[in-house]
Protein backbone atom coordinates (compact mmCIF):
# COMPACT_ATOMS: atom_id res chain seq x y z
CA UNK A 1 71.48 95.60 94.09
CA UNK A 2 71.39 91.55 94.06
CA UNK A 3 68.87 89.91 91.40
CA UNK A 4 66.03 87.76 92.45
CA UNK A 5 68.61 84.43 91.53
CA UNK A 6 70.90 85.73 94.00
CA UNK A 7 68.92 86.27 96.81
CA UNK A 8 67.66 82.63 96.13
CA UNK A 9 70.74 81.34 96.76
CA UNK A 10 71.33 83.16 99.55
CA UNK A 11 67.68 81.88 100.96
CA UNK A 12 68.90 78.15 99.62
CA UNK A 13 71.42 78.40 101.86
CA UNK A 14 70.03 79.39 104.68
CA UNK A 15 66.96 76.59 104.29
CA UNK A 16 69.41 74.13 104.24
CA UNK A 17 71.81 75.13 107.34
CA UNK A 18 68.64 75.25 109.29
CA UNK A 19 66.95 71.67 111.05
CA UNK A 20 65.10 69.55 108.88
CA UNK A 21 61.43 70.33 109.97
CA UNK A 22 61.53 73.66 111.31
CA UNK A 23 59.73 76.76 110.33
CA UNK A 24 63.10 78.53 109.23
CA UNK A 25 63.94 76.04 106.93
CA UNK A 26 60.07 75.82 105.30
CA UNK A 27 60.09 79.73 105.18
CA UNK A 28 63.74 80.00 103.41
CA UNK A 29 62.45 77.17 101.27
CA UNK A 30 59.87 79.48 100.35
CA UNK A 31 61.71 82.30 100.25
CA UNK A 32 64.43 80.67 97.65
CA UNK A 33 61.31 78.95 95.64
CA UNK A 34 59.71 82.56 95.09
CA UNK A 35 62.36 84.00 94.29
CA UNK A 36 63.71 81.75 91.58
CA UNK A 37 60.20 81.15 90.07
CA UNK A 38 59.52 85.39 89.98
CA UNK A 39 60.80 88.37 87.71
CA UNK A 40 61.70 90.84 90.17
CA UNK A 41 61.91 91.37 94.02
CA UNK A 42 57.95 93.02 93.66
CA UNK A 43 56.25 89.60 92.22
CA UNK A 44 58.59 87.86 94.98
CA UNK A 45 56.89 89.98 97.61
CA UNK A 46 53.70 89.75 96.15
CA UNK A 47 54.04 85.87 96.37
CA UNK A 48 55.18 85.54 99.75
CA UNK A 49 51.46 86.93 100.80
CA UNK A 50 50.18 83.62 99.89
CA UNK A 51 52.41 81.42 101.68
CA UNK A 52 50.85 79.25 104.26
CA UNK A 53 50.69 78.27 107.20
CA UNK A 54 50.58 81.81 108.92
CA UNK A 55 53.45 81.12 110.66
CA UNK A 56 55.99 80.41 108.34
CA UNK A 57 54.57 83.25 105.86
CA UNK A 58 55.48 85.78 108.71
CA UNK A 59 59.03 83.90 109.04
CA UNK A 60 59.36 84.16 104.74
CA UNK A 61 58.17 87.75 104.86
CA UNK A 62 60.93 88.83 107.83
CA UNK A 63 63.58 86.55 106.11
CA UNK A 64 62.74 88.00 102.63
CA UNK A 65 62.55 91.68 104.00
CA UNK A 66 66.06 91.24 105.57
CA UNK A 67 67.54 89.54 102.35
CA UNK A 68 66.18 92.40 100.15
CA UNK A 69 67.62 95.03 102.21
CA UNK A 70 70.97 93.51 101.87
């Protein structure tokens, strides 16, 4: 199973390959933030909750739920 730091870079990634403004690249943002910043993949999810606007907390949690599952 990847670490936290890996699946950050993997989110890093994808926030930058996506277009400056969108809500895929604030919700990988997000997604690579909380996961460097947290201990394990639970505190990560825990995190994402609080993520705001509504919109791009549903986009972190899908994007973080598919990147965890990898």
């Amino acid at each position: 199973m990847r670490d936290n730091l890996d699946l950050a870079t993997s989110a890093q990634e994808l926030a930058d390959a996506a277009p400056t403004g969108s809500i895929d690249r604030a919700a990988a943002s997000s997604v690579a933030i909380t996961l460097a910043t947290t201990r394990d993949i639970t505190d990560a999810r825990k995190t994402l909750d609080g993520v705001t606007p509504e919109e791009v907390r549903q986009a972190a949690l899908a994007l973080f739920e598919r990147l965890a599952a990898s």
